[in-house]
Protein backbone atom coordinates (compact mmCIF):
# COMPACT_ATOMS: atom_id res chain seq x y z
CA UNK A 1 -13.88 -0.40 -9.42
CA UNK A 2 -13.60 1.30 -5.75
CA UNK A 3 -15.87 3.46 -4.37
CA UNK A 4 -12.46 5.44 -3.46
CA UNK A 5 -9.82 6.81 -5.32
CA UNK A 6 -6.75 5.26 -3.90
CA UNK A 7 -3.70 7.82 -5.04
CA UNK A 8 -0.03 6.59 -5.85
CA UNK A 9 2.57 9.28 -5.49
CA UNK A 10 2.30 12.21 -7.65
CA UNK A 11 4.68 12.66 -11.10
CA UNK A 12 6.45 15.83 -9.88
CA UNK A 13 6.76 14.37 -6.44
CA UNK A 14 8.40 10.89 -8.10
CA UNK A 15 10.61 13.18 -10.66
CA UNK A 16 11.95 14.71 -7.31
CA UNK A 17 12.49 11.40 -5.27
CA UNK A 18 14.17 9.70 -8.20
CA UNK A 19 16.91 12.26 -7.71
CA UNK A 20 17.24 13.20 -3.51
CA UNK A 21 14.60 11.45 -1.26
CA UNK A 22 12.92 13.25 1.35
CA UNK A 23 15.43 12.38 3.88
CA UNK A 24 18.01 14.25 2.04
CA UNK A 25 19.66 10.86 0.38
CA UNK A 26 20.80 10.64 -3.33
CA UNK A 27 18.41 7.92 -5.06
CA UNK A 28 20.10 4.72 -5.36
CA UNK A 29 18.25 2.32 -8.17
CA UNK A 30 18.80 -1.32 -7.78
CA UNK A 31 17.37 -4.17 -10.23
CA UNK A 32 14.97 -6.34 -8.39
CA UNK A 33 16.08 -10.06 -7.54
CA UNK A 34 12.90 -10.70 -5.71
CA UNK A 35 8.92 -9.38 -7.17
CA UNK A 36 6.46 -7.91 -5.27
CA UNK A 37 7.83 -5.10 -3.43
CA UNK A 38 4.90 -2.72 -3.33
CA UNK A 39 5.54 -0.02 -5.86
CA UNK A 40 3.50 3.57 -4.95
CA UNK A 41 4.26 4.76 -8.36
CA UNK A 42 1.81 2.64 -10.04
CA UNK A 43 0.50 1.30 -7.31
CA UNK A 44 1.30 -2.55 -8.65
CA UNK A 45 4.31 -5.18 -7.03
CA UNK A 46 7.34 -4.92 -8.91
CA UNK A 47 8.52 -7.59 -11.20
CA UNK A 48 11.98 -9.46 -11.47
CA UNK A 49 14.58 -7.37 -13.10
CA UNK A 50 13.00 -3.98 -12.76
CA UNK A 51 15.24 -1.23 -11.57
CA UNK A 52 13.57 0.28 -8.30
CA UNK A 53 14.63 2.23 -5.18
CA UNK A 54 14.01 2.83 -2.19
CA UNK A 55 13.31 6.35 -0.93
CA UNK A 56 11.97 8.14 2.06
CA UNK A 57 9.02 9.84 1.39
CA UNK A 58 6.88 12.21 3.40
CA UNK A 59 3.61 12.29 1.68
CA UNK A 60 1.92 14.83 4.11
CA UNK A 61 4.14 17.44 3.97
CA UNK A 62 4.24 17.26 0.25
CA UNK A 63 0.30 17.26 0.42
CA UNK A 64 0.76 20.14 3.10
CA UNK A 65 2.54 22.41 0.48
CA UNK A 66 0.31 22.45 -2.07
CA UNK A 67 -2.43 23.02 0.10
CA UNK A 68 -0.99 25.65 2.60
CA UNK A 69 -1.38 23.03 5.27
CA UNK A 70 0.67 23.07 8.35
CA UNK A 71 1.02 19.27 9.72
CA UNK A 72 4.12 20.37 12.34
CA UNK A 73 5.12 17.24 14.11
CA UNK A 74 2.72 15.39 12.06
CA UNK A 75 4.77 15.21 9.44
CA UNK A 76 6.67 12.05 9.29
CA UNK A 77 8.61 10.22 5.97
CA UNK A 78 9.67 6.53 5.82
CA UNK A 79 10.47 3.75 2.94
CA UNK A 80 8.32 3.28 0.08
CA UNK A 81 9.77 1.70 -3.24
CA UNK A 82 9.23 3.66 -6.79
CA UNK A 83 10.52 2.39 -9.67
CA UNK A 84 14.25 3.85 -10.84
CA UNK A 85 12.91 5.19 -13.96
CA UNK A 86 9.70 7.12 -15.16
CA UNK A 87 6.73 4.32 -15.37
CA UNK A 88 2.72 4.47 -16.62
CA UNK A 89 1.47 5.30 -13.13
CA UNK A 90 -1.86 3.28 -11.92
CA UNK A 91 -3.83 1.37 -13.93
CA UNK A 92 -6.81 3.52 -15.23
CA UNK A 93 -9.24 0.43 -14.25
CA UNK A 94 -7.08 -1.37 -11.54
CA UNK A 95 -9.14 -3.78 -9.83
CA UNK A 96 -9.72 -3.12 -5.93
CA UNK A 97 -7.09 -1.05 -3.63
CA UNK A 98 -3.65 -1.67 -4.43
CA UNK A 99 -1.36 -3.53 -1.77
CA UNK A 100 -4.91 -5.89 -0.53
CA UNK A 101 -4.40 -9.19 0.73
CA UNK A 102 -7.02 -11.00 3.39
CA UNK A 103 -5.37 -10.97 6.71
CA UNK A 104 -3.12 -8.12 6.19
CA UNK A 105 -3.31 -5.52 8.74
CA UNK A 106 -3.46 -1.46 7.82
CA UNK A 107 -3.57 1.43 9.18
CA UNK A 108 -6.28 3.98 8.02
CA UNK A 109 -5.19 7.00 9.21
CA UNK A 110 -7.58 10.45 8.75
CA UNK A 111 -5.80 13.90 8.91
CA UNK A 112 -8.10 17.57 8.70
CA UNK A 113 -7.20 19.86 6.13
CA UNK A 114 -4.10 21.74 8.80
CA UNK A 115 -2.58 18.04 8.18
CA UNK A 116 -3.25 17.15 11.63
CA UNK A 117 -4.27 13.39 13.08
CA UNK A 118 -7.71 13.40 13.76
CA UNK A 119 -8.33 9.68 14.39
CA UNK A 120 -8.00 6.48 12.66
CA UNK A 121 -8.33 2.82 12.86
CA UNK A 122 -6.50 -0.56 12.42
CA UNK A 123 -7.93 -2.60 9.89
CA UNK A 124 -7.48 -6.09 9.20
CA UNK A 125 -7.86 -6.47 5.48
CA UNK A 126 -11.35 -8.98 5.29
CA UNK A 127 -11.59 -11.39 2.75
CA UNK A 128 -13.89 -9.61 0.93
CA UNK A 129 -10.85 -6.96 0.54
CA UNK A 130 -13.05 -3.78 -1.58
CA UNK A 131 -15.87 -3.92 1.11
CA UNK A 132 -13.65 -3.82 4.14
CA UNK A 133 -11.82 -0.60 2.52
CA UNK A 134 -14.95 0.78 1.55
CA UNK A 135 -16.27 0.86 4.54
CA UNK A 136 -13.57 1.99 6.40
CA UNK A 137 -13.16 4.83 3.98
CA UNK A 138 -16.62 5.61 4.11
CA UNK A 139 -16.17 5.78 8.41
CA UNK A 140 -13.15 8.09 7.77
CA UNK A 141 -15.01 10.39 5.37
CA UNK A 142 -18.22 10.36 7.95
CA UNK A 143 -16.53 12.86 9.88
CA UNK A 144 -16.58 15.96 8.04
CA UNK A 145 -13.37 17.11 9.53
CA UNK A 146 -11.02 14.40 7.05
CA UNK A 147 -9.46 15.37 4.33
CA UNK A 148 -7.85 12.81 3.40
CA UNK A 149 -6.88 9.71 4.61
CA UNK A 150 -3.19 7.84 4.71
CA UNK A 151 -3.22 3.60 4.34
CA UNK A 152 -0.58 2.41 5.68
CA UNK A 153 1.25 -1.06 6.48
CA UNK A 154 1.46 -1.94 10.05
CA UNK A 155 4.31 -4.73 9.88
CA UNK A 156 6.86 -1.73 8.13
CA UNK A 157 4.82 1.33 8.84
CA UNK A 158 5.24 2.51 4.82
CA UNK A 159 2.59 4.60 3.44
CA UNK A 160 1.08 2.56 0.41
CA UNK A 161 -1.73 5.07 -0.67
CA UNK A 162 -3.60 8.09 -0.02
CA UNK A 163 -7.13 8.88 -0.29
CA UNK A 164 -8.90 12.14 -0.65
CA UNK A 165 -12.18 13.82 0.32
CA UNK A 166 -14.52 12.95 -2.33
CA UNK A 167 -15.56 16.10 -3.99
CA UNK A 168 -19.08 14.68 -4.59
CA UNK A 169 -20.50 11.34 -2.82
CA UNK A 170 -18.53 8.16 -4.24
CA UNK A 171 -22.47 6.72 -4.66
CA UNK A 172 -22.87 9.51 -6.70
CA UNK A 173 -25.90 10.87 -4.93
């Protein structure tokens, strides 16, 4: 298990997309030729002949609404792939943070609670995958100013996850 709760996008949020993206654009499901397009539904690489899409999402300003938020130009929306249809979600006990391969480079970007940058790092993904997110989480979260944080994919610039303030320490102390 993480020490962090990595977040896939919300039900209402994917009930939304599924129907007119974030960009404006009518969903337009596909079935998958090729696996391992990085799914932030379930948080898991889709599978040969699954029916997916590809939607632009803006995951701060949909974060920004339910919290009263107001991110401005920080709000930005790009690609991410859902599946076509209604799925599980995450795994209740997935194993590490979704979307981790050694090498990989990421984005860890921290936002304050207006929705507003407030730093952030580039991380390349060590081979010891959990620790390097950990502790780059736990650097983000240091500052008392993050609220949450946004992983993202330098190569494509998609969001793949978000991660919130822990409500209580994630060592439990």
């Amino acid at each position: 298990m993480t020490r962090y709760e990595p977040r896939a996008i919300d039900p209402a949020a994917l009930k939304e997309l599924r129907e007119t993206d974030d960009a404006g654009r009518a969903c337009s499901p596909y079935t998958a030729t090729d696996a391992g397009s990085p799914l932030r539904c379930c948080l898991r690489g889709n599978e040969v002949g699954e029916r997916i899409a590809l939607v632009s999402y803006a995951p701060l300003r949909r974060w920004a609404a339910a919290t009263w938020a107001r991110p401005g130009a920080y709000d930005e929306q790009g690609p991410v792939f859902i599946h076509a249809e209604e799925c599980e979600g995450p795994a209740a006990e997935r194993p590490g943070y979704p979307f981790s391969r050694a090498g990989a480079l990421r984005t860890v970007r921290r936002y304050n609670a207006e929705g507003h940058i407030v730093g952030g790092r580039l991380m390349e993904i060590p081979p010891d995958e959990e620790r390097g997110y950990d502790e780059a989480l736990t650097e983000a979260f240091a500052d008392p100013e993050v609220a949450l944080v946004h992983v993202r994919a330098v190569e494509y610039g998609c969001w793949h996850f978000e991660v919130r303030r822990p409500v209580s320490s994630p060592s439990g102390d």
